[in-house]
N, C-alpha and C. Protein backbone atom coordinates (compact mmCIF):
# COMPACT_ATOMS: atom_id res chain seq x y z
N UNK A 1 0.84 -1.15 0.00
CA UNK A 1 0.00 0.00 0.00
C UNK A 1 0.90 1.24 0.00
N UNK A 2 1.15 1.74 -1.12
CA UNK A 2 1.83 3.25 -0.96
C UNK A 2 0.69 4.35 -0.73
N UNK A 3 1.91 5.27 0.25
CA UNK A 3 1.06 6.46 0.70
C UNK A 3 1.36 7.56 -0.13
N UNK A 4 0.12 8.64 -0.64
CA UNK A 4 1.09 9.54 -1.40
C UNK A 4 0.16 10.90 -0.94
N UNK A 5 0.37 12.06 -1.49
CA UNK A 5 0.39 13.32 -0.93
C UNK A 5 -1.61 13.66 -1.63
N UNK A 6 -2.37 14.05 -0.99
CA UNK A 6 -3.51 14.69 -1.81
C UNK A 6 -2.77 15.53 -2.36
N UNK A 7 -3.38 15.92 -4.14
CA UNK A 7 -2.45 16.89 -4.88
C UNK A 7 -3.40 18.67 -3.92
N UNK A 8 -2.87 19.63 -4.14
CA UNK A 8 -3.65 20.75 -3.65
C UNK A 8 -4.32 21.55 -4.64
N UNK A 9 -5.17 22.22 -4.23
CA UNK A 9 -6.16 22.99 -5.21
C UNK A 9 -5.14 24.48 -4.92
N UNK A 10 -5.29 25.11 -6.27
CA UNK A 10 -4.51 26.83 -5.86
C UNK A 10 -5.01 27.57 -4.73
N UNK A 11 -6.32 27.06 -4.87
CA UNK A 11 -7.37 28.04 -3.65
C UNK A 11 -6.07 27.68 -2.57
N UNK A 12 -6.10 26.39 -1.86
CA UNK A 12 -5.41 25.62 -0.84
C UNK A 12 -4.24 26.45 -0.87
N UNK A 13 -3.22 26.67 -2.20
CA UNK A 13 -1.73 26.85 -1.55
C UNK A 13 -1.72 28.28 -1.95
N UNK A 14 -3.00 29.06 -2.23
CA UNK A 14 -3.02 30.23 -1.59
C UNK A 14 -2.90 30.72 -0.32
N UNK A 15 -4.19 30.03 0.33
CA UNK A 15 -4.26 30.17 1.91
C UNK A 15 -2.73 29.96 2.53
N UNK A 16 -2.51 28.99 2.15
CA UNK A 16 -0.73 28.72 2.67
C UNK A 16 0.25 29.37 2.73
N UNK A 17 0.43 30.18 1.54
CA UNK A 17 1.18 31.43 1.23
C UNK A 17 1.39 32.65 2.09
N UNK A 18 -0.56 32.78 2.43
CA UNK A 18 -0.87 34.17 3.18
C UNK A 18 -0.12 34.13 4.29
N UNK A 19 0.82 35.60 4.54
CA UNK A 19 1.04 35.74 5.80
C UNK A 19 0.16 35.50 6.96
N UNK A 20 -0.02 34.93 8.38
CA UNK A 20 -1.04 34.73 9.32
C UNK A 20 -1.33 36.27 9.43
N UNK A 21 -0.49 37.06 9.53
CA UNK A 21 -0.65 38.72 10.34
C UNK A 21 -1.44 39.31 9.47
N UNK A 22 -1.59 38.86 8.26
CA UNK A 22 -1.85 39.95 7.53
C UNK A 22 -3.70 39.80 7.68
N UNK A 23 -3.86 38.84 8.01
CA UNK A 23 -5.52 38.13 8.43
C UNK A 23 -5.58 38.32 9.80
N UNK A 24 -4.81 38.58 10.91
CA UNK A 24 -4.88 38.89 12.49
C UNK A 24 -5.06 39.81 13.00
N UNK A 25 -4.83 41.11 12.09
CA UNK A 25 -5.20 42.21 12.83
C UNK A 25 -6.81 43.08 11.99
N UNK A 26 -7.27 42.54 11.06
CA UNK A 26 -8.82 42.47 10.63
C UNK A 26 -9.34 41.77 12.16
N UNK A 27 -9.06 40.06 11.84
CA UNK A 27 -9.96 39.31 12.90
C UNK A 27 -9.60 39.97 14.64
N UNK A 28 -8.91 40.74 14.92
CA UNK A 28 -9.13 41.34 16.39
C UNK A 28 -9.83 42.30 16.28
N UNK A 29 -9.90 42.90 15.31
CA UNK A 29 -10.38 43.96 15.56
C UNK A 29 -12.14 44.13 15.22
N UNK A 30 -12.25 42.77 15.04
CA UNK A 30 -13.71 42.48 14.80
C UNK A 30 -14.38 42.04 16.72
N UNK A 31 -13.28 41.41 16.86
CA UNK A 31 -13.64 41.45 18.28
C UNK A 31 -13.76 42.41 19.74
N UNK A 32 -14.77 42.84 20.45
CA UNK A 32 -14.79 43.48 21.38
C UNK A 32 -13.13 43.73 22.29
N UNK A 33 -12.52 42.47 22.65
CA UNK A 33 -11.22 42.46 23.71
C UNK A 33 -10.29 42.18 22.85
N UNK A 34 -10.37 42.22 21.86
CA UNK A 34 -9.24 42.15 20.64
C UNK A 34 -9.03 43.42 19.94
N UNK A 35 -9.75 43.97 20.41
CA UNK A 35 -9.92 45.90 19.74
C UNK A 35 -9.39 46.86 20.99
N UNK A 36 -10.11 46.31 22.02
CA UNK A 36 -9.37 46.62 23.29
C UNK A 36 -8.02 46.32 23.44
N UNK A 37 -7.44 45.62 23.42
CA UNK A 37 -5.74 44.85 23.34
C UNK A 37 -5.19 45.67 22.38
N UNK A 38 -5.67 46.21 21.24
CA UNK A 38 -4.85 46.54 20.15
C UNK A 38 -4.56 48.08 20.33
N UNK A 39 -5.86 48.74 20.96
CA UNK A 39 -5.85 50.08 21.79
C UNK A 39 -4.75 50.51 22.47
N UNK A 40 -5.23 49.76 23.92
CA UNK A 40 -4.21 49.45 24.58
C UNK A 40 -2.84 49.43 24.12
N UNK A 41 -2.44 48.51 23.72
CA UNK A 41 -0.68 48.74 23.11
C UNK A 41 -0.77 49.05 22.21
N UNK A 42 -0.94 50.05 21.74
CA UNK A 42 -1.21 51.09 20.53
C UNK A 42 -0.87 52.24 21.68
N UNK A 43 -1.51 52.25 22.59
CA UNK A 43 -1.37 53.86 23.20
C UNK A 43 -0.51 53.48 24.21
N UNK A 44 0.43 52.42 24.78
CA UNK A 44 1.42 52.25 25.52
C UNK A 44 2.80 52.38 24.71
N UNK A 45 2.45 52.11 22.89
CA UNK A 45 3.11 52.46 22.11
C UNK A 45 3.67 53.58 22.11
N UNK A 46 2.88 54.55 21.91
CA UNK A 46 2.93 56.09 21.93
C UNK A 46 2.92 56.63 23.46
N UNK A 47 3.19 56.05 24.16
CA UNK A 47 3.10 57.03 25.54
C UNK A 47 4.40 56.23 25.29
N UNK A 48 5.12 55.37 25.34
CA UNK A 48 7.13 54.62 25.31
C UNK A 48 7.34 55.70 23.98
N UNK A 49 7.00 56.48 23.38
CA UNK A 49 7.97 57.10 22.09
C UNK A 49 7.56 58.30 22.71
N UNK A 50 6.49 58.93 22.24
CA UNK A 50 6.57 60.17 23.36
C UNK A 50 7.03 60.76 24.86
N UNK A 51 7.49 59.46 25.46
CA UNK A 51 7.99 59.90 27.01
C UNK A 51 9.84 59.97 26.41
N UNK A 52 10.48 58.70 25.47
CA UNK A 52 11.46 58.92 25.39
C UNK A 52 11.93 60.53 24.32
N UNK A 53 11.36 61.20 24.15
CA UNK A 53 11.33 62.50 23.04
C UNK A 53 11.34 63.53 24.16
N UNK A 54 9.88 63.10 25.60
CA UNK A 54 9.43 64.40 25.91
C UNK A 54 11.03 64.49 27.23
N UNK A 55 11.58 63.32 27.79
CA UNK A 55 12.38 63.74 28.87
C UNK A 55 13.64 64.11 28.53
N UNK A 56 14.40 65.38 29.17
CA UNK A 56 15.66 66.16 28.76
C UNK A 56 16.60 65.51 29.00
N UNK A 57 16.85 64.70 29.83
CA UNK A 57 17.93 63.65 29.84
C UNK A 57 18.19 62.55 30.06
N UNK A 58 18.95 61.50 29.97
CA UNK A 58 19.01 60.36 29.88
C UNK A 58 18.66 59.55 30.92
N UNK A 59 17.69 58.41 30.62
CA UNK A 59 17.23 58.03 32.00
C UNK A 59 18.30 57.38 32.93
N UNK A 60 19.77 57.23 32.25
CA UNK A 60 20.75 56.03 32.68
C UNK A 60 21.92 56.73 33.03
N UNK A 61 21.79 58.29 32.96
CA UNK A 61 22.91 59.19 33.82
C UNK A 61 22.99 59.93 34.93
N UNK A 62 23.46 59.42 35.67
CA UNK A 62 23.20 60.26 37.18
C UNK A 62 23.83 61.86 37.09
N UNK A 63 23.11 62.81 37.67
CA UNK A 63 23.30 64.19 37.40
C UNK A 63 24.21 64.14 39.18
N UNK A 64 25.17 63.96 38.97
CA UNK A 64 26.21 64.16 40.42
C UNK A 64 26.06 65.68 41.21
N UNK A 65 25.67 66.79 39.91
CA UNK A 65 25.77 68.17 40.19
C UNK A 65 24.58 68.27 40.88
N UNK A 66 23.68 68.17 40.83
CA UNK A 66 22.30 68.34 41.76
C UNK A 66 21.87 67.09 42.63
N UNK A 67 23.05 66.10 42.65
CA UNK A 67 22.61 65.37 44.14
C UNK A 67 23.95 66.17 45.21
N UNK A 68 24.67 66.53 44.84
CA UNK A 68 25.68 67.31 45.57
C UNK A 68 25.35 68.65 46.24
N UNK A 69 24.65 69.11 45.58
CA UNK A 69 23.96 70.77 46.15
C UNK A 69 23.46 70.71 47.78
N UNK A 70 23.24 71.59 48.43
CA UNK A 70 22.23 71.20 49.52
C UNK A 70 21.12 71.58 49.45
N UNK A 71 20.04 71.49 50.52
CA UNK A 71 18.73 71.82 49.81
C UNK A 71 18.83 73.67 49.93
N UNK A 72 17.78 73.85 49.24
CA UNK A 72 17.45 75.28 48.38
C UNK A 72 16.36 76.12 49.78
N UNK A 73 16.49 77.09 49.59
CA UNK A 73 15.74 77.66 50.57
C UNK A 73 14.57 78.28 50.03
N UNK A 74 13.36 78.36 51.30
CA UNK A 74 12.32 78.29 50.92
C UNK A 74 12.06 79.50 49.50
N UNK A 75 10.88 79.58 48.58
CA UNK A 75 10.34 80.75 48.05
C UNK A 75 9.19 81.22 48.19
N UNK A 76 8.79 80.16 49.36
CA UNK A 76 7.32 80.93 49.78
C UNK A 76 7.42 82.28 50.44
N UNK A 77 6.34 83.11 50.69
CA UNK A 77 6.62 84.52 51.35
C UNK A 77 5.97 84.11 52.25
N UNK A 78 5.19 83.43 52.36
CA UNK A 78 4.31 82.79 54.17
C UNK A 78 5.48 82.57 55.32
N UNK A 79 5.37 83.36 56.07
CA UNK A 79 6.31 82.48 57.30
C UNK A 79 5.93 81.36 57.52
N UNK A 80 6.95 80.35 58.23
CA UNK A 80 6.67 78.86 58.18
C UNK A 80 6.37 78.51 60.13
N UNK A 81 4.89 78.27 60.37
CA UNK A 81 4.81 78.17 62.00
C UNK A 81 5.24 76.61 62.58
N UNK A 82 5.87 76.46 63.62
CA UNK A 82 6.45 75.33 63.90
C UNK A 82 5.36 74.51 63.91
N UNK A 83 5.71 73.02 63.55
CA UNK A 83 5.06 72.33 63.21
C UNK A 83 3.73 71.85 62.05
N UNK A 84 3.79 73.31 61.49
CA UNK A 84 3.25 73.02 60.13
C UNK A 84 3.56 72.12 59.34
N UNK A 85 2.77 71.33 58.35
CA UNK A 85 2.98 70.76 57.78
C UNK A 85 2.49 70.95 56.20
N UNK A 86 3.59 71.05 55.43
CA UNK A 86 3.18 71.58 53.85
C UNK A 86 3.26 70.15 53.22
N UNK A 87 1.99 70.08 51.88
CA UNK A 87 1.90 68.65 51.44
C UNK A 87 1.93 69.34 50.05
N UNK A 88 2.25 70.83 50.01
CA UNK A 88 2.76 70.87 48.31
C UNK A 88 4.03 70.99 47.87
N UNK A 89 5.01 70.67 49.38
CA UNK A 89 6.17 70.57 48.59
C UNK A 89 6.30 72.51 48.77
């Protein structure tokens, strides 16, 4: 008994061809939590490219010059009564 291959129809080694992705992001987005997901890291996308653009310096260099300083004195014009407590900084 030899075994041999069903021959394929073009339809068939079309489908085969197709990239999966290029059919994966139609079918999520037909779905409710598959539209949600794609949102989602879509806008975690753009908040990781826009945060690395919007901050002035490198997140991986320590600024030695302003941990060395001492602290800065006040600029409020309020006198400060003992034991107050300021929560704006």
């Amino acid at each position: 008994m030899s075994m041999t291959r069903p021959r394929m129809t073009p339809a068939a080694a079309r489908l085969l061809t197709l990239r999966p992705t290029r059919r994966l992001l139609p079918r999520l987005w037909r779905h409710r939590s598959g539209r949600a997901g794609l949102m989602l890291g879509a806008l975690l996308l753009a908040f990781a490219v826009v945060g690395s653009l919007w901050t002035p310096y490198e997140p991986d260099w320590p600024n030695y010059a302003a941990a060395l300083q001492g602290p800065r004195p006040s600029t409020s014009s309020e006198p400060t009564r003992p034991g107050a407590t300021c929560f704006l900084g």
